[in-house]
N, C-alpha and C. Protein backbone atom coordinates (compact mmCIF):
# COMPACT_ATOMS: atom_id res chain seq x y z
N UNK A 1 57.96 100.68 101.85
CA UNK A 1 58.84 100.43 102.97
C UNK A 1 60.23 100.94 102.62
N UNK A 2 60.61 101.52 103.83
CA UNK A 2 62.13 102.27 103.34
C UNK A 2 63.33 101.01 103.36
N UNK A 3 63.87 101.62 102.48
CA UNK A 3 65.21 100.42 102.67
C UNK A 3 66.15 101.06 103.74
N UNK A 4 66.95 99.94 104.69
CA UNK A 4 67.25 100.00 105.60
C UNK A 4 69.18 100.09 105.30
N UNK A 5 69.82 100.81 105.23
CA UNK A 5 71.49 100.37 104.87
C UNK A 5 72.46 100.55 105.91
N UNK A 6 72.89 99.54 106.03
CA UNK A 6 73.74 99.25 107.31
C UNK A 6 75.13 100.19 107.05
N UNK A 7 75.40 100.78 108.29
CA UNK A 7 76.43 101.52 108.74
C UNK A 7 77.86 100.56 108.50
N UNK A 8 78.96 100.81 107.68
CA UNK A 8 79.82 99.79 107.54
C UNK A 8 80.38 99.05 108.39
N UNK A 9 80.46 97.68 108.37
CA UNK A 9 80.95 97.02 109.67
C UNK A 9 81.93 97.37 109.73
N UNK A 10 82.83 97.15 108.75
CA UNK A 10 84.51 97.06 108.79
C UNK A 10 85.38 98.26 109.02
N UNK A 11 84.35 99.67 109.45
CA UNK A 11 84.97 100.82 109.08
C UNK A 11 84.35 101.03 111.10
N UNK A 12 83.88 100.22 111.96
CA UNK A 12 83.53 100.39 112.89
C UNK A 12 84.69 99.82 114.14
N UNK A 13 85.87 100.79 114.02
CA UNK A 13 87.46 100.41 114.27
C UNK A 13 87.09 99.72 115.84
N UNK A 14 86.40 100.69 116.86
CA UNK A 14 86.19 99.99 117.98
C UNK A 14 85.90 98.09 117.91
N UNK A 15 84.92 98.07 117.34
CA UNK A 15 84.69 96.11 117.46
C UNK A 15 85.57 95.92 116.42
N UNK A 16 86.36 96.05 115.39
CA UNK A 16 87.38 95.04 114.88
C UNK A 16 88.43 95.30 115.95
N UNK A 17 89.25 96.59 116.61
CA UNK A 17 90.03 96.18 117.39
C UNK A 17 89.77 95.58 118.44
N UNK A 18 88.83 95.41 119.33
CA UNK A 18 88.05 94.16 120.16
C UNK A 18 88.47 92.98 120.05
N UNK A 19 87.73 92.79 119.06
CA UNK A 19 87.80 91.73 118.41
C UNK A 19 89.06 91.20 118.01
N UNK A 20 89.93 91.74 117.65
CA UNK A 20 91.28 91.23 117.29
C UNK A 20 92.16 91.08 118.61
N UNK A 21 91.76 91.92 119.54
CA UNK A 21 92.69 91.61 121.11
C UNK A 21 91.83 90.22 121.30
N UNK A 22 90.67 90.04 121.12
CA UNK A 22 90.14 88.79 121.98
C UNK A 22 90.84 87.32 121.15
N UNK A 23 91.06 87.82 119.99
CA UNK A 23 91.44 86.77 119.67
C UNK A 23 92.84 86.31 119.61
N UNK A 24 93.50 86.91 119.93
CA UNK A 24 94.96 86.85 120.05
C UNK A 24 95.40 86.29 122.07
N UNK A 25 94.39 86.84 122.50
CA UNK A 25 94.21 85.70 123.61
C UNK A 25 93.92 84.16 123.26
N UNK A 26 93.33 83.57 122.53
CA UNK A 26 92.75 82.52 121.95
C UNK A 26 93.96 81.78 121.52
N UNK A 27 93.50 80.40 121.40
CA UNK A 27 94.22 79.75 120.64
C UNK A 27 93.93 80.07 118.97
N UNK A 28 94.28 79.48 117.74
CA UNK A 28 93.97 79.26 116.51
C UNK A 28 92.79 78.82 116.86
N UNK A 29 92.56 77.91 116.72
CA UNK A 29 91.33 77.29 116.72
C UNK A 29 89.96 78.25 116.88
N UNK A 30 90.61 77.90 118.28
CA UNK A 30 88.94 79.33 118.92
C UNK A 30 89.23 80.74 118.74
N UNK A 31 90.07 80.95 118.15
CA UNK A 31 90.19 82.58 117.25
C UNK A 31 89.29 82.47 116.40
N UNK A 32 89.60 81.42 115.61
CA UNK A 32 88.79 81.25 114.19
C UNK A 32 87.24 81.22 114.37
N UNK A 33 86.85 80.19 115.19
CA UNK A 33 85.69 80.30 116.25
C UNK A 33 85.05 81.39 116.23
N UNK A 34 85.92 82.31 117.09
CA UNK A 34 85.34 83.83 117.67
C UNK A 34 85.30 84.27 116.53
N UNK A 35 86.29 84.82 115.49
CA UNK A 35 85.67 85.42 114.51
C UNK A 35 84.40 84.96 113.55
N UNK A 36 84.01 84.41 113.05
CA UNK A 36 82.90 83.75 113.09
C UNK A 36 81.86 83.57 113.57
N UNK A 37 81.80 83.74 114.90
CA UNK A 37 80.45 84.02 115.72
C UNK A 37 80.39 85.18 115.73
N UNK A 38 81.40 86.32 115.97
CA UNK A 38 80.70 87.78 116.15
C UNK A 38 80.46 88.00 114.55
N UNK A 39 81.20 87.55 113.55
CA UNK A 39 80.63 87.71 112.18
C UNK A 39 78.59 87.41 112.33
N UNK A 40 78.71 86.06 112.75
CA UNK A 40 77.37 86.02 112.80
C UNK A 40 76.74 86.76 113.61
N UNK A 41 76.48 87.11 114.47
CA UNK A 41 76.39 87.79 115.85
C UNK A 41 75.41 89.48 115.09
N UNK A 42 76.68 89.68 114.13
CA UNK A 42 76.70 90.80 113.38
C UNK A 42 75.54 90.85 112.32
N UNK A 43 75.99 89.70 111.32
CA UNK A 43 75.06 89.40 110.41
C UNK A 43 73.25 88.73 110.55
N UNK A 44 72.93 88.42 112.28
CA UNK A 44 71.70 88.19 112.40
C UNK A 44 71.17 89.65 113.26
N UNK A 45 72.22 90.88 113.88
CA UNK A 45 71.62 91.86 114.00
C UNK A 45 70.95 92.48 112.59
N UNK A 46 71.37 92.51 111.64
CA UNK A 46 71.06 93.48 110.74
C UNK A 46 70.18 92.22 109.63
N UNK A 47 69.99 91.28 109.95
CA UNK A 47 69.06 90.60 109.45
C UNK A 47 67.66 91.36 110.38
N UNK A 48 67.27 90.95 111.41
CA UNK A 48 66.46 91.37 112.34
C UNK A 48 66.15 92.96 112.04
N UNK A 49 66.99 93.74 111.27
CA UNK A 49 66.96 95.23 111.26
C UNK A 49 66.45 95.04 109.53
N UNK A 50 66.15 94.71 109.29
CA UNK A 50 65.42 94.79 107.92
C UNK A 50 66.38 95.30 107.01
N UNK A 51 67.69 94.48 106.96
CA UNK A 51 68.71 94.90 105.44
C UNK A 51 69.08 94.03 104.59
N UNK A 52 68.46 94.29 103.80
CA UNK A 52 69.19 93.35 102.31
C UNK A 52 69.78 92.09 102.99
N UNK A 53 69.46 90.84 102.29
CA UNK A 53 70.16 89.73 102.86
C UNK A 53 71.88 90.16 102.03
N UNK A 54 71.54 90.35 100.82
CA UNK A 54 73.05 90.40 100.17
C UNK A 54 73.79 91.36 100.60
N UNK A 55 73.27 92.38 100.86
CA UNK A 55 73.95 93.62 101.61
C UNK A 55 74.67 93.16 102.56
N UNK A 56 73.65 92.43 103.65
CA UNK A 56 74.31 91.56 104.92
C UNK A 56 75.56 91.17 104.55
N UNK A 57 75.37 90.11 103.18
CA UNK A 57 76.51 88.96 103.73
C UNK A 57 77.82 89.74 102.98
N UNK A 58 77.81 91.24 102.73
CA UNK A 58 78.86 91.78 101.59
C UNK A 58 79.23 92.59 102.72
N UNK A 59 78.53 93.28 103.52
CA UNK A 59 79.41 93.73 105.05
C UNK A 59 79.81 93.11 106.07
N UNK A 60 79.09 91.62 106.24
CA UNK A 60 79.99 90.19 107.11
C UNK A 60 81.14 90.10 106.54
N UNK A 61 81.11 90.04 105.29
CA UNK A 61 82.75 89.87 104.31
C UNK A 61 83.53 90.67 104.27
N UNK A 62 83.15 91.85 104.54
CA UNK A 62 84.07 92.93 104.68
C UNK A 62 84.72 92.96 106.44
N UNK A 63 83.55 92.69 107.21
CA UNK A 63 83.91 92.65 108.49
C UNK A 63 84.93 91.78 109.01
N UNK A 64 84.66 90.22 108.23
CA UNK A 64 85.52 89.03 108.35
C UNK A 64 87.28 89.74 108.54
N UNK A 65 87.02 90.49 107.01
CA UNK A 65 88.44 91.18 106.57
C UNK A 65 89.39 91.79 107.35
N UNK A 66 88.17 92.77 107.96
CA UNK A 66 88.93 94.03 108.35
C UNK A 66 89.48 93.32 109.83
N UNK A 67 89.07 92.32 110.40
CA UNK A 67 89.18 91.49 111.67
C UNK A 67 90.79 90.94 111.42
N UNK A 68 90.16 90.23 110.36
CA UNK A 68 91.69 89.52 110.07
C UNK A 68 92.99 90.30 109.96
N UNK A 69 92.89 91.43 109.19
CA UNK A 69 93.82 91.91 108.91
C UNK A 69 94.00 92.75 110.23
N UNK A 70 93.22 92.97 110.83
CA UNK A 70 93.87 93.78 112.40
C UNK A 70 94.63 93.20 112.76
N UNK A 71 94.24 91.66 112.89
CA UNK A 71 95.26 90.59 113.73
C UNK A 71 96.42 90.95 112.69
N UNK A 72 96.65 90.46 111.82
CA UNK A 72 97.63 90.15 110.95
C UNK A 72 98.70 91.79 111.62
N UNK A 73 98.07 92.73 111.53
CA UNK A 73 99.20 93.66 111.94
C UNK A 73 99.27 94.10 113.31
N UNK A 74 98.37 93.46 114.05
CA UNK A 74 99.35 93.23 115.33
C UNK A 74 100.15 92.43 115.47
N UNK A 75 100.36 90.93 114.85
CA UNK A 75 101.32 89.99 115.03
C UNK A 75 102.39 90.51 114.61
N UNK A 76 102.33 91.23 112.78
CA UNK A 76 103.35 91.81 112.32
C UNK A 76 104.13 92.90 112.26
N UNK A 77 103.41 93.95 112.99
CA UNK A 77 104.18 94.99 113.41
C UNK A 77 104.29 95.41 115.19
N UNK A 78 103.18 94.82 116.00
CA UNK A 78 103.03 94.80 117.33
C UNK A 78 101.94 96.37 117.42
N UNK A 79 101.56 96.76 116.51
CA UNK A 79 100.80 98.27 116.34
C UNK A 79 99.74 97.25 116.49
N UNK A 80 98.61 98.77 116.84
CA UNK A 80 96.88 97.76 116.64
C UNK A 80 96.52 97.74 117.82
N UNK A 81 95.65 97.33 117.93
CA UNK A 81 94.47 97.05 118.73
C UNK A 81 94.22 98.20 119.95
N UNK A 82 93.53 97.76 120.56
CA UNK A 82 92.96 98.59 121.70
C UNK A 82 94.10 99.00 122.40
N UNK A 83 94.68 98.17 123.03
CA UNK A 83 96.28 98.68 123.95
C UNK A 83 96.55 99.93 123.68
């Protein structure tokens, strides 16, 4: 059986900047929320796609990242996201 290797999440600029406008609509709370569910969201597609569980959870972690830090430089420079 071939091994299956997931396309990098965190390097997939369209859904982290998404993702970072949706959450900047949000409060804290349900930012934190949202990131987290599309983390999962993410991490049970490519479960279902036959990849490495550890692989999975090392491109959720990267994805987590690259999310966060979008936000972080839209708050801090007003650059970023989809806009």
């Amino acid at each position: 059986m071939a091994e299956v290797i997931p396309y990098p999440l965190a390097r997939r600029v369209d859904l982290v900047r998404r993702q970072a406008d949706r959450v900047l609509e949000l409060d804290a709370a349900a930012g934190d929320r949202h990131i987290l569910r599309q983390v999962d969201v993410q991490r049970q597609a490519l479960l279902r796609k036959g990849c490495d569980p550890d692989a999975v959870e090392a491109q959720c972690r990267a994805l987590e990242g690259a999310m966060r830090a979008e936000i972080w430089k839209i708050v801090l420079t007003g650059h970023g996201g989809a806009a």
